[in-house]
N, C-alpha and C. Protein backbone atom coordinates (compact mmCIF):
# COMPACT_ATOMS: atom_id res chain seq x y z
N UNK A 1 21.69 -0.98 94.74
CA UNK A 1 21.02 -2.21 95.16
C UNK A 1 19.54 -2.13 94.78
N UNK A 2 18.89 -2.95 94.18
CA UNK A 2 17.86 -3.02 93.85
C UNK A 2 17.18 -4.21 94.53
N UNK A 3 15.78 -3.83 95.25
CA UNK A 3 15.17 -4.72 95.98
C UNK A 3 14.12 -5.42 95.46
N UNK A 4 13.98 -5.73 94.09
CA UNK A 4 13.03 -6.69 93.33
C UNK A 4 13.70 -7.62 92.24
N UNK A 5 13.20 -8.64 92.41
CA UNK A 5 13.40 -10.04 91.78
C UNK A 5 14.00 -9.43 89.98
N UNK A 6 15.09 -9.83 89.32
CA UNK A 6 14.68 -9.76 87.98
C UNK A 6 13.87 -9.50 87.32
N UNK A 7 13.39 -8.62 86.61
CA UNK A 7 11.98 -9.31 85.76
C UNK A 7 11.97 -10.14 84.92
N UNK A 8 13.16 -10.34 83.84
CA UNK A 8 12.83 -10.91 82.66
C UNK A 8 13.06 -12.03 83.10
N UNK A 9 13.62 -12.62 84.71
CA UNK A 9 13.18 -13.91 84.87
C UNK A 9 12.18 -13.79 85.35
N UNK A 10 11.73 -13.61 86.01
CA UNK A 10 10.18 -13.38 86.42
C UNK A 10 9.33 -13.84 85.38
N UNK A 11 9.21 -13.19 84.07
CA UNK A 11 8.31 -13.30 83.19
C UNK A 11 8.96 -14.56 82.73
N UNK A 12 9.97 -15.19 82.56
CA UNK A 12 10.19 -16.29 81.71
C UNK A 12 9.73 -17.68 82.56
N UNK A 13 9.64 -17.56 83.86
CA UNK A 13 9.56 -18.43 84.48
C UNK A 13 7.96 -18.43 84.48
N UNK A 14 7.45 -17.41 84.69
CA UNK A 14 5.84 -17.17 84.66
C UNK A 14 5.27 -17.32 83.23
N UNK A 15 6.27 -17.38 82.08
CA UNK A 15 5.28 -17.73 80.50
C UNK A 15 5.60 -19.21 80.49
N UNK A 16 6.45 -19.52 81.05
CA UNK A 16 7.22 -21.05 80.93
C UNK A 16 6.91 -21.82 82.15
N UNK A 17 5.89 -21.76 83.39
CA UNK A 17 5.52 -22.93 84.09
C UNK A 17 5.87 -24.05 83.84
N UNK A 18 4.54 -24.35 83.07
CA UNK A 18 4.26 -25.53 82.61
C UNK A 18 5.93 -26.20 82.27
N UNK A 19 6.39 -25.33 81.39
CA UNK A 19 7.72 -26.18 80.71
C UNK A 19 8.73 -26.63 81.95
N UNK A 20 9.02 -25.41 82.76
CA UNK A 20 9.89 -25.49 82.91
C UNK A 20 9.91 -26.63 84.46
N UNK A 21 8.75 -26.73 85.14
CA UNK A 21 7.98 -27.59 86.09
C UNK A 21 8.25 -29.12 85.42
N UNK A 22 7.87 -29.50 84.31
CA UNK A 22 7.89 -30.49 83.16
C UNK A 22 9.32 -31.08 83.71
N UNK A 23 10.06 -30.10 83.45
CA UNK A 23 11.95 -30.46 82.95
C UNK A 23 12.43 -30.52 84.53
N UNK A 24 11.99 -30.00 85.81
CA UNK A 24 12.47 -29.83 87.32
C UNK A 24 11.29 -31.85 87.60
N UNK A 25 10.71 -32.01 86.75
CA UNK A 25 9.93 -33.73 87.28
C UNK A 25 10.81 -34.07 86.52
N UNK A 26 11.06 -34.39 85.34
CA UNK A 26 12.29 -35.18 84.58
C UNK A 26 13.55 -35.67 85.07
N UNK A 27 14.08 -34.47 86.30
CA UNK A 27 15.41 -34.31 86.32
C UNK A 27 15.42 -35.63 87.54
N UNK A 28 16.66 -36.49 87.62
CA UNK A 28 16.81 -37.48 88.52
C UNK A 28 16.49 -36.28 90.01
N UNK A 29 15.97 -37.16 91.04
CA UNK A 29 15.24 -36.50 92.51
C UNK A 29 17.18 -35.92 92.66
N UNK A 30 16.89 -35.02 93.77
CA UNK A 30 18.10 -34.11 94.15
C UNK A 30 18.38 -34.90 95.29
N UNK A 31 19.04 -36.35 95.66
CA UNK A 31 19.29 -36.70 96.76
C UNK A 31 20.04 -36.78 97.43
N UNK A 32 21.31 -35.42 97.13
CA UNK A 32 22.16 -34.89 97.64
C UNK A 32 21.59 -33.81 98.71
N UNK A 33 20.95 -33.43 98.01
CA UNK A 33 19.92 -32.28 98.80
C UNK A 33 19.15 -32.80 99.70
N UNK A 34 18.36 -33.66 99.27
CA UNK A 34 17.89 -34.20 100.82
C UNK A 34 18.58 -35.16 101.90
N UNK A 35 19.68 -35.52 101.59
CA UNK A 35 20.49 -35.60 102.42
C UNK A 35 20.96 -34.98 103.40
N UNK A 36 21.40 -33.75 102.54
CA UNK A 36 22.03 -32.67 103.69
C UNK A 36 20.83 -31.82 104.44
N UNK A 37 19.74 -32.18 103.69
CA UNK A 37 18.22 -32.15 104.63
C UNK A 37 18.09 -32.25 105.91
N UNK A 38 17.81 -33.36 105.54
CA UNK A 38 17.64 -34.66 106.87
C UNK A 38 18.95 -34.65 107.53
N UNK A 39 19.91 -34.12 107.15
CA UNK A 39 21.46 -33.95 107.77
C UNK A 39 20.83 -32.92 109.34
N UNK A 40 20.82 -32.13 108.94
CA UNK A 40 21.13 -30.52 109.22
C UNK A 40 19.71 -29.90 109.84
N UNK A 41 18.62 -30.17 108.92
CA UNK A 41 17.32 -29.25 109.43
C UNK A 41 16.61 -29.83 110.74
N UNK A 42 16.01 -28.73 111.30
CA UNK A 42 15.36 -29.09 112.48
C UNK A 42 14.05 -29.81 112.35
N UNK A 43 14.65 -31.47 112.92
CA UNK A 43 12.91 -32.52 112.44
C UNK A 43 11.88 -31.45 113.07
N UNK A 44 11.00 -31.94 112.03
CA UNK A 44 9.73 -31.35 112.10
C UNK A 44 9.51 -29.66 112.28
N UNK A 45 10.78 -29.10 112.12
CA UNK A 45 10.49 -27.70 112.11
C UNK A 45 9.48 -27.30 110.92
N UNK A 46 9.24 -25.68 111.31
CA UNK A 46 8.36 -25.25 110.79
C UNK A 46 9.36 -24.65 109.80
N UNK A 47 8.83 -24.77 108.49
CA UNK A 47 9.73 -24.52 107.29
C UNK A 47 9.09 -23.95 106.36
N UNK A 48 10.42 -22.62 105.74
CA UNK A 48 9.90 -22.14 104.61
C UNK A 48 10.85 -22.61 103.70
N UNK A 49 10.34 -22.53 102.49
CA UNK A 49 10.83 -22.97 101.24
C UNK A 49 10.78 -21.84 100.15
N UNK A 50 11.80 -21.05 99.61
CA UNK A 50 11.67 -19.52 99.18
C UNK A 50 12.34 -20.14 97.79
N UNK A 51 11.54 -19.39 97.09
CA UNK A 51 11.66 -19.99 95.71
C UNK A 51 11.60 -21.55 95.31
N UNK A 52 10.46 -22.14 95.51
CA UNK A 52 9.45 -22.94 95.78
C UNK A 52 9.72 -23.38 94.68
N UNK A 53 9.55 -23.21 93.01
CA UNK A 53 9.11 -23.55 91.66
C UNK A 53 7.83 -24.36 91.78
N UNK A 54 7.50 -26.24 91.14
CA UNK A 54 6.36 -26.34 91.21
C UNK A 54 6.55 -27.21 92.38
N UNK A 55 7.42 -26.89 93.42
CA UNK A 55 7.04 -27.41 95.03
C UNK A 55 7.55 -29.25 94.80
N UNK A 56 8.10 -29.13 94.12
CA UNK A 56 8.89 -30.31 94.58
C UNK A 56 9.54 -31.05 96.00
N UNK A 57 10.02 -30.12 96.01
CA UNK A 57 11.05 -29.87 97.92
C UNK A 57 10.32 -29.71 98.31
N UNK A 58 9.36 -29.01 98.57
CA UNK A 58 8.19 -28.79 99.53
C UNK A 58 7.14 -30.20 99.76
N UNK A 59 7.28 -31.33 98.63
CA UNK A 59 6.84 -32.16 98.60
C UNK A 59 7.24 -33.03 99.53
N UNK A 60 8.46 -33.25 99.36
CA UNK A 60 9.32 -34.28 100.08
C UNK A 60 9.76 -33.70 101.37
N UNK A 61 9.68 -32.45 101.71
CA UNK A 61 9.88 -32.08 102.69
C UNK A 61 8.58 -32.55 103.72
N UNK A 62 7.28 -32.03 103.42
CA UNK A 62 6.16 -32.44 103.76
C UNK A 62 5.99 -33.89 104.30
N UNK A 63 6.59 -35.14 103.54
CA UNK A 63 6.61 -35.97 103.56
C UNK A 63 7.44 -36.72 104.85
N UNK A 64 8.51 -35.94 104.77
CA UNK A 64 9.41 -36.37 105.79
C UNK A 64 9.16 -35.66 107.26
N UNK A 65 8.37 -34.84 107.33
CA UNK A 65 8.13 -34.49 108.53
C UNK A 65 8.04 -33.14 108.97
N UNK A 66 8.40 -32.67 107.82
CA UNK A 66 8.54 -30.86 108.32
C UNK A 66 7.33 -30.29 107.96
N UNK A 67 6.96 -29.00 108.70
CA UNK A 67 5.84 -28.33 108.60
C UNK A 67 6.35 -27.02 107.72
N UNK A 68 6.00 -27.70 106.13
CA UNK A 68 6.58 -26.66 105.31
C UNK A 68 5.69 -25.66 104.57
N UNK A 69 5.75 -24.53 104.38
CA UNK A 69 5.16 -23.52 103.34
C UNK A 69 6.55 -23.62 102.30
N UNK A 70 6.02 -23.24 100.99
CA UNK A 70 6.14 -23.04 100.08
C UNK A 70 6.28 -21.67 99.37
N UNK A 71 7.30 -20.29 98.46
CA UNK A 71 7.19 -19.27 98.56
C UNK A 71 7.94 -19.23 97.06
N UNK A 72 7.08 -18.22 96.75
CA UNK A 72 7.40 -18.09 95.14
C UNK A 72 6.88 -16.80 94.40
N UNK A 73 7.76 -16.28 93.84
CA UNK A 73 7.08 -15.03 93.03
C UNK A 73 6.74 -15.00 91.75
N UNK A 74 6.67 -16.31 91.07
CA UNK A 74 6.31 -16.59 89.92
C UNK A 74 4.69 -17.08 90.02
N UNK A 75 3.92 -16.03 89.45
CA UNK A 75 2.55 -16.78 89.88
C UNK A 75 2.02 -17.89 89.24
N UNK A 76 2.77 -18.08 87.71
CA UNK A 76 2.75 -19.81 87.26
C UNK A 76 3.46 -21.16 87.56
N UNK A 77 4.54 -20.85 88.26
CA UNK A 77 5.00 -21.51 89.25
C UNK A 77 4.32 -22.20 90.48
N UNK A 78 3.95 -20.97 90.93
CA UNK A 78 2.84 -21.51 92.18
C UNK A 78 1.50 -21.79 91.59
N UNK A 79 0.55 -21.78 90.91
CA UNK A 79 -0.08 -22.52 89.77
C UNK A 79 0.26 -23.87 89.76
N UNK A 80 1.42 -23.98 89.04
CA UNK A 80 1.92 -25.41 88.90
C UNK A 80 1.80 -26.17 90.25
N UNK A 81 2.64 -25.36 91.19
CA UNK A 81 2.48 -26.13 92.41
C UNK A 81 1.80 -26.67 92.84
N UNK A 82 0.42 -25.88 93.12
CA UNK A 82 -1.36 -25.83 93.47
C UNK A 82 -1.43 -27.00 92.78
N UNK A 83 -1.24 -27.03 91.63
CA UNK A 83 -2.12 -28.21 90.76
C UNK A 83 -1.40 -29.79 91.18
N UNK A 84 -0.10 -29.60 91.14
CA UNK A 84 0.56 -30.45 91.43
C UNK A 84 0.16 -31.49 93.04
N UNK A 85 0.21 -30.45 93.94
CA UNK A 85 0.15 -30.92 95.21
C UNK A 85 -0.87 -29.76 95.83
N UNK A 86 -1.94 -30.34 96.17
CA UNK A 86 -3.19 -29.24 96.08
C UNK A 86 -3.52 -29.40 98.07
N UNK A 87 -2.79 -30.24 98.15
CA UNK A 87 -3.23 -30.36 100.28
C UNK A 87 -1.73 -29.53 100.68
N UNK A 88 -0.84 -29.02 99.41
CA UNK A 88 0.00 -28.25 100.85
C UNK A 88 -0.07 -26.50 100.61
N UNK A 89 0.72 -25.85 101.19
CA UNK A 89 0.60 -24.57 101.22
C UNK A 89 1.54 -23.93 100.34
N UNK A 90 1.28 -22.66 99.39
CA UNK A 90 2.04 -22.13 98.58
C UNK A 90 2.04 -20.76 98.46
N UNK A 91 2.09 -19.98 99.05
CA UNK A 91 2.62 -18.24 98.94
C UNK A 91 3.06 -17.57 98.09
N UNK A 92 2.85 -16.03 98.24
CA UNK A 92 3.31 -15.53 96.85
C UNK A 92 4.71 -14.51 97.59
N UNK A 93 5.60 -14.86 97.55
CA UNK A 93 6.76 -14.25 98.22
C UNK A 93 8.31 -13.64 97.37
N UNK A 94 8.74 -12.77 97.39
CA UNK A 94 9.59 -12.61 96.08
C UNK A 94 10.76 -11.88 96.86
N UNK A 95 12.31 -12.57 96.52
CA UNK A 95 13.77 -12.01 96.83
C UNK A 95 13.64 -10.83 96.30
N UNK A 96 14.83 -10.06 96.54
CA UNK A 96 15.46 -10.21 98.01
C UNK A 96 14.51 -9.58 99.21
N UNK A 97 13.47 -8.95 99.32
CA UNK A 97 13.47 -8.38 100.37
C UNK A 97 12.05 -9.34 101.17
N UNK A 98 11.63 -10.09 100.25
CA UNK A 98 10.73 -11.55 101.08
C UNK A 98 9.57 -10.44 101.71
N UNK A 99 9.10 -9.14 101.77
CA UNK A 99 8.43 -8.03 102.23
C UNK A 99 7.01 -8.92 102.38
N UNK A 100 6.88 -9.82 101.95
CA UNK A 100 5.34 -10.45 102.37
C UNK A 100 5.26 -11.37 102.90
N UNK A 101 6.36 -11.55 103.77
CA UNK A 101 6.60 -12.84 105.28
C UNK A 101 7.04 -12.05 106.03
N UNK A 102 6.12 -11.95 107.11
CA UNK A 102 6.55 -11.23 108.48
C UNK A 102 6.39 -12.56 109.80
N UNK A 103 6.07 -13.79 109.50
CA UNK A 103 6.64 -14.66 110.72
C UNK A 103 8.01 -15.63 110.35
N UNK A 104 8.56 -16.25 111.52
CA UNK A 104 9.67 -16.55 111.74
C UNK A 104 9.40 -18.40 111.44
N UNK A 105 10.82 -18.66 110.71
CA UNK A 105 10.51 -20.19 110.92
C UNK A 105 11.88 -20.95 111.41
N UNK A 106 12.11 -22.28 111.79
CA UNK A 106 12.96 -23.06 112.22
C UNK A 106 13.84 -23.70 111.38
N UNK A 107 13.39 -23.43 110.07
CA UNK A 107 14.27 -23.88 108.91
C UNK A 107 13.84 -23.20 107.84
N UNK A 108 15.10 -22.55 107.12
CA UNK A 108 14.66 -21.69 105.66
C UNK A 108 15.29 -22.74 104.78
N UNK A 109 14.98 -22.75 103.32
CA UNK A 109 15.38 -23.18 102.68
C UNK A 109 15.52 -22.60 101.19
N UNK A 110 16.98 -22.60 100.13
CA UNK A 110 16.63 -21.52 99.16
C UNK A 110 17.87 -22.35 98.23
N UNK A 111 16.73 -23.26 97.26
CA UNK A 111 17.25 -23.87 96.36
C UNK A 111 17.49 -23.16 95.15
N UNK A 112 18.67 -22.63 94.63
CA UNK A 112 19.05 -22.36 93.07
C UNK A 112 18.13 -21.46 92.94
N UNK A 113 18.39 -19.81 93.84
CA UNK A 113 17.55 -19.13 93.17
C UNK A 113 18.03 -17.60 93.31
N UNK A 114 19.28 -18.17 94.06
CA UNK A 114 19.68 -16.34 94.45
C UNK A 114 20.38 -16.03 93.41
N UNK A 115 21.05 -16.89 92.25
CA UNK A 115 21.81 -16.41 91.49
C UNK A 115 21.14 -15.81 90.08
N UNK A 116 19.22 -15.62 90.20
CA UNK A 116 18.32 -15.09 89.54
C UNK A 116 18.56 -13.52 89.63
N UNK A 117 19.38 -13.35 90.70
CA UNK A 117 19.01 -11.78 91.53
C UNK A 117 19.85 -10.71 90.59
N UNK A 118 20.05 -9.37 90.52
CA UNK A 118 21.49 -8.71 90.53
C UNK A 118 22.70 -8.92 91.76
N UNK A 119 23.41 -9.38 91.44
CA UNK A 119 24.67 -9.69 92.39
C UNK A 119 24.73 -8.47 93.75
N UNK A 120 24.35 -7.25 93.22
CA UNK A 120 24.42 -6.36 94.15
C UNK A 120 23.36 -6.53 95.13
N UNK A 121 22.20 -7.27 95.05
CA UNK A 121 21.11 -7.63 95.57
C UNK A 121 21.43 -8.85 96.52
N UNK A 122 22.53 -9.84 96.85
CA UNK A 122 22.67 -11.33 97.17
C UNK A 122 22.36 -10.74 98.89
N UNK A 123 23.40 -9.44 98.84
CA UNK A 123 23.31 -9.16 100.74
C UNK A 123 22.03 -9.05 101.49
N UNK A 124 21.08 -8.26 100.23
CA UNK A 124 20.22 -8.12 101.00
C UNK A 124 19.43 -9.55 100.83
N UNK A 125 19.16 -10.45 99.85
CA UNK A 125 18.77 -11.43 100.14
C UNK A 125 18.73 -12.13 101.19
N UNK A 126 20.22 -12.24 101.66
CA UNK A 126 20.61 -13.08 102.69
C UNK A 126 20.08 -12.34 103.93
N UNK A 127 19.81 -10.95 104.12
CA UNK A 127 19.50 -10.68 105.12
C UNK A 127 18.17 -10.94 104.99
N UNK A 128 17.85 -11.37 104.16
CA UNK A 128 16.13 -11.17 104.02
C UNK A 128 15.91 -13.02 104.63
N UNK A 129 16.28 -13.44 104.02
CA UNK A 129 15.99 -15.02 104.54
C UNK A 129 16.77 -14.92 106.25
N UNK A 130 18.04 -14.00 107.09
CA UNK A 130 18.11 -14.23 108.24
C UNK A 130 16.65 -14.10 109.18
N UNK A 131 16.21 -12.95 108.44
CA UNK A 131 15.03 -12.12 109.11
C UNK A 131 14.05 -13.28 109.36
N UNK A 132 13.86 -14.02 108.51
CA UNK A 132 12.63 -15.13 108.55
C UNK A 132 12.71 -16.34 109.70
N UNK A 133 14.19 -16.25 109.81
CA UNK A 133 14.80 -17.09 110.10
C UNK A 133 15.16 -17.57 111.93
N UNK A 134 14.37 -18.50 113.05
CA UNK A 134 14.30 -18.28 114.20
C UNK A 134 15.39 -18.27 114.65
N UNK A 135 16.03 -17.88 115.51
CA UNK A 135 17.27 -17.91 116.51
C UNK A 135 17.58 -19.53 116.49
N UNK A 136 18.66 -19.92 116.66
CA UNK A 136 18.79 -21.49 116.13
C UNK A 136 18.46 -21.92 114.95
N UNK A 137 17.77 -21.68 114.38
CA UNK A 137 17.15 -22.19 112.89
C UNK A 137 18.61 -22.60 112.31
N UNK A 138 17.92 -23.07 110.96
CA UNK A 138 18.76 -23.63 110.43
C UNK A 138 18.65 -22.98 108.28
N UNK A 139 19.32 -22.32 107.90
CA UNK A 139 19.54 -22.63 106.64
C UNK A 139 20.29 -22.81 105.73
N UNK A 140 19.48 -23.42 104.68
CA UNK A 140 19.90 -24.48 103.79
C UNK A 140 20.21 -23.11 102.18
N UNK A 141 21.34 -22.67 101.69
CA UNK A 141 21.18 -21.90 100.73
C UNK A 141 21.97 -22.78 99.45
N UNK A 142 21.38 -22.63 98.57
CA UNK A 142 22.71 -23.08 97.24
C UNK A 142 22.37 -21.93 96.12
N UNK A 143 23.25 -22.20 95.16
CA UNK A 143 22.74 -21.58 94.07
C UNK A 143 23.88 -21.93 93.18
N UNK A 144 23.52 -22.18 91.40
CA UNK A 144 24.33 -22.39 90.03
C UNK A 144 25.49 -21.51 90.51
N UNK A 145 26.94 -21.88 90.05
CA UNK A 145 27.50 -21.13 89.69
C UNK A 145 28.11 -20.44 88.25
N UNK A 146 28.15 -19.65 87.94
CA UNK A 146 28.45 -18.98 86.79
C UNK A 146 29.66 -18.46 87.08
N UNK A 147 30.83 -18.29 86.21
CA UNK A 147 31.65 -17.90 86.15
C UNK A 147 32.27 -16.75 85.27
N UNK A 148 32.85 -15.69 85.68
CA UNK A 148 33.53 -14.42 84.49
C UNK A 148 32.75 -13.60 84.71
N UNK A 149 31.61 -13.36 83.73
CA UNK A 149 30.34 -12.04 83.93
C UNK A 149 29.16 -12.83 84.33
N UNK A 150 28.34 -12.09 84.54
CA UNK A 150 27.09 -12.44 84.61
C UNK A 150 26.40 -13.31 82.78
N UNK A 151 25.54 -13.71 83.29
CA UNK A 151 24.87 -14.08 81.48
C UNK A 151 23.53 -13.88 81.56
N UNK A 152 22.64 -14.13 80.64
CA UNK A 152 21.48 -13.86 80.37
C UNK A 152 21.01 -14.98 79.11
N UNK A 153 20.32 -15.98 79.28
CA UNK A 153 19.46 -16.79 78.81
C UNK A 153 18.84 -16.66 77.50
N UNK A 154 18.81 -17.12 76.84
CA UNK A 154 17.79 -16.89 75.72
C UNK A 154 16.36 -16.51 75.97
N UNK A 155 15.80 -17.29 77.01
CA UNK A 155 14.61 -17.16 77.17
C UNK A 155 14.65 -15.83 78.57
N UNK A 156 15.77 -15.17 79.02
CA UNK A 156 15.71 -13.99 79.08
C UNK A 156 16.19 -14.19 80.90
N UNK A 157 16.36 -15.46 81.49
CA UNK A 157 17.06 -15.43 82.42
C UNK A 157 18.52 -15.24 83.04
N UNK A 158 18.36 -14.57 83.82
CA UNK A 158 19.97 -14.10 84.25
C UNK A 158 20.12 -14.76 85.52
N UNK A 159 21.81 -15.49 85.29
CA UNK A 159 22.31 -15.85 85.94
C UNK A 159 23.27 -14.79 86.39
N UNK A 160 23.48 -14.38 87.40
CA UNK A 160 24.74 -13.41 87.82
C UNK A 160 25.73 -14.34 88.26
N UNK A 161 26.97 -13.54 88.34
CA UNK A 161 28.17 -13.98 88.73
C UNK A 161 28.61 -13.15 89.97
N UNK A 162 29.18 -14.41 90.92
CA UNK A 162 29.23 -13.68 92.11
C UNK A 162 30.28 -14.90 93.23
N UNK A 163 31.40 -14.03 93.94
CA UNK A 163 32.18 -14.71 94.74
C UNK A 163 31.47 -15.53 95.56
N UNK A 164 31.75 -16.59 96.29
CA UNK A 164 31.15 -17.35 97.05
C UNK A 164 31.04 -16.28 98.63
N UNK A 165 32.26 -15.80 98.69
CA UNK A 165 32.58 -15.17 99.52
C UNK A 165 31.71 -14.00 100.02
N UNK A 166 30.71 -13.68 99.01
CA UNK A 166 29.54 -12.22 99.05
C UNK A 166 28.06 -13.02 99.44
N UNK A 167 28.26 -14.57 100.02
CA UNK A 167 27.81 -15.46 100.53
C UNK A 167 27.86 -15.56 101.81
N UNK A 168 29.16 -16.25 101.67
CA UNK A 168 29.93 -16.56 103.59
C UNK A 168 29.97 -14.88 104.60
N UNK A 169 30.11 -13.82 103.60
CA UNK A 169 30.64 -12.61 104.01
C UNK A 169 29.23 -12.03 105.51
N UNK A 170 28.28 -12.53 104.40
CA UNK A 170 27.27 -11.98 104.62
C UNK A 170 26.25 -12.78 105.60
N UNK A 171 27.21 -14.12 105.82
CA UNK A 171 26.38 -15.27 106.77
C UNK A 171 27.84 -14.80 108.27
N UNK A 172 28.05 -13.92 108.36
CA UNK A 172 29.14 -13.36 109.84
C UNK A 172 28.55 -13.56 110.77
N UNK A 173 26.90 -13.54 110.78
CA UNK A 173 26.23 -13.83 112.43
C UNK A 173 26.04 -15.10 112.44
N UNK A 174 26.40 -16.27 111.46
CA UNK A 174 25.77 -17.36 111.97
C UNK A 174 27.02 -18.27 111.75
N UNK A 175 26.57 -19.85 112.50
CA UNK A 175 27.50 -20.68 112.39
C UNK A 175 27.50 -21.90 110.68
N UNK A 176 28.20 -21.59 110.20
CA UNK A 176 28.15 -22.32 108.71
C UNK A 176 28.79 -23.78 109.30
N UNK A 177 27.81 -24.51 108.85
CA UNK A 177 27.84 -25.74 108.96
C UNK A 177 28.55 -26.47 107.81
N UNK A 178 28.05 -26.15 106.96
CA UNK A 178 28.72 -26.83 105.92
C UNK A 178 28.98 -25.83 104.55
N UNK A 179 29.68 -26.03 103.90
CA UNK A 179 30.14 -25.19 102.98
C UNK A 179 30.78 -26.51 101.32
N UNK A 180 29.81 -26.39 100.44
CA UNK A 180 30.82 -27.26 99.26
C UNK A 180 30.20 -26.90 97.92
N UNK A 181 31.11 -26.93 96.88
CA UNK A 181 31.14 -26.21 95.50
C UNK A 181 31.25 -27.64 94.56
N UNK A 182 30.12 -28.12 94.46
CA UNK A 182 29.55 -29.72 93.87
C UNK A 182 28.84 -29.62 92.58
N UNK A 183 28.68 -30.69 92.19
CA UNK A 183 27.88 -31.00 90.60
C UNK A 183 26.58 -31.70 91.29
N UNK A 184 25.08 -30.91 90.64
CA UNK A 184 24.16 -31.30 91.61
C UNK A 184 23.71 -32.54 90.92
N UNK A 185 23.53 -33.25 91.94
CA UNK A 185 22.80 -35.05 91.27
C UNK A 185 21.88 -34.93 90.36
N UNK A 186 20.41 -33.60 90.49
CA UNK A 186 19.83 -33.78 89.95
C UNK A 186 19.77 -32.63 88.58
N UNK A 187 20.45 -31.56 88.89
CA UNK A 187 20.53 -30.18 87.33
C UNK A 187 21.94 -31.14 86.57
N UNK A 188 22.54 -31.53 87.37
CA UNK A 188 24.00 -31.82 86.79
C UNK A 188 24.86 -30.24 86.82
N UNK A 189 24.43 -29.26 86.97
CA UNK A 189 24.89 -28.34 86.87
C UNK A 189 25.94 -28.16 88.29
N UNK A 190 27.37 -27.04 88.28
CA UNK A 190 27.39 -26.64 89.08
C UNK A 190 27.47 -25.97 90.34
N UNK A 191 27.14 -26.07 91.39
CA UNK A 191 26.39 -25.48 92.72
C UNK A 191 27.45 -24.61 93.54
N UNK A 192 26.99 -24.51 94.01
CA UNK A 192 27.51 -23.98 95.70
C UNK A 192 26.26 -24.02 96.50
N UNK A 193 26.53 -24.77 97.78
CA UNK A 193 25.95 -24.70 98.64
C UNK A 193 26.52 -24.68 100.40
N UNK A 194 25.02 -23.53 100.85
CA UNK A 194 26.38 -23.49 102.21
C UNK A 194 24.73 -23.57 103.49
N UNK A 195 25.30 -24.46 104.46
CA UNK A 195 24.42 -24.59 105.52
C UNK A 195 24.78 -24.02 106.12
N UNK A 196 23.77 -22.90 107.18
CA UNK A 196 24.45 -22.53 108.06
C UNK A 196 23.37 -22.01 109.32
N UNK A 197 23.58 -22.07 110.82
CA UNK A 197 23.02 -22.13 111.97
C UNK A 197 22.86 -20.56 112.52
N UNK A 198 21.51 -19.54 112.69
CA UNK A 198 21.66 -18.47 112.94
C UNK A 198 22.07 -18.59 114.82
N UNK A 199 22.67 -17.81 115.20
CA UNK A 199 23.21 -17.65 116.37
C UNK A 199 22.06 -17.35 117.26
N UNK A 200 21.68 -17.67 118.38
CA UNK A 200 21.30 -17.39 119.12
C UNK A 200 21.10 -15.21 119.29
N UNK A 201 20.03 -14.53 119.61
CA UNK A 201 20.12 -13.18 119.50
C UNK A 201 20.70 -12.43 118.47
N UNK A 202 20.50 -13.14 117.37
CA UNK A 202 21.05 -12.23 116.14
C UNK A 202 19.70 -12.12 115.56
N UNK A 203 19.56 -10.84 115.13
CA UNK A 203 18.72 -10.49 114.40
C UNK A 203 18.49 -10.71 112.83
């Protein structure tokens, strides 16, 4: 198990900001996603947003009522963000082990980003976003699915391949709210995504 982000996505996402920020404004808004938003999350909770890109979600989250930070280990990413939306908050925070958030929030959120990780890395992810995560809280996880092996990008990103189940396996303390394997409105690509409610005294 290895407890740091990819690198060669790391660096592709950090030489490619600009671009790749460009092509996440292009894409039709994700209003599947904020649906199951405004479904599910606690109004006005205090919210993190882990793997942020240029803070899109964090935008509209802001907007609608939640008291959101923003968290990203791409430092041109969060760049982009800054520039983009310069009155909200943006952190420098990096999967799986999130080691530079030590307070708790009422809603996590982790759009299309765990499947950046090594597959052997997803558990501890997930434990890493419970940790953040208040008793009741609520989170929101998805991520691409890839199928067969893992792949690797031209521009040097890896998608891993990984059961849904090394997902659900690993969400045992909490109550999953919702669970569905969809084509996202706005990548077209697709997803898995699973909501789910941390239990009361689980750590």
């Amino acid at each position: 198990m290895t407890s740091r982000f990819d690198s060669a996505t790391l660096d592709a996402y950090s030489q490619g900001a600009a671009r790749y920020s460009q092509d996440w404004l292009d894409q039709p808004p994700p209003t599947d996603m904020y649906a199951h938003l405004t479904t599910h999350l606690l109004p006005g909770g205090q919210t993190a947003d882990i793997g942020c890109g240029n803070g899109r979600d964090v935008a509209w989250m802001a907007a609608n009522g939640y008291r959101v930070t923003g968290f990203d280990a791409s430092p041109g990413l969060l760049a982009e963000a800054r520039r983009l939306h310069p009155d909200l908050t943006f952190r420098a925070a990096s999967l799986p082990a999130l080691s530079e958030i030590d307070e708790t929030f009422d809603n996590v959120v982790c759009e299309t980003v765990i499947m950046h990780l090594p597959a052997t890395s997803i558990a501890l992810a997930i434990d890493s976003l419970l940790r953040i995560l208040k008793p009741n809280g609520v989170l929101y996880l998805s991520w691409r699915v890839t199928e067969g092996r893992d792949q690797r990008q031209s521009d040097g990103r890896l998608y891993s391949a990984f059961e849904p189940a090394w997902v659900t396996d690993a969400l045992e303390d909490c109550t999953i709210l919702l669970f569905e394997d969809v084509t996202s409105e706005s990548s077209g690509k697709r997803i898995c995504r699973v909501i789910a409610s941390k239990r009361e005294g689980e750590v």
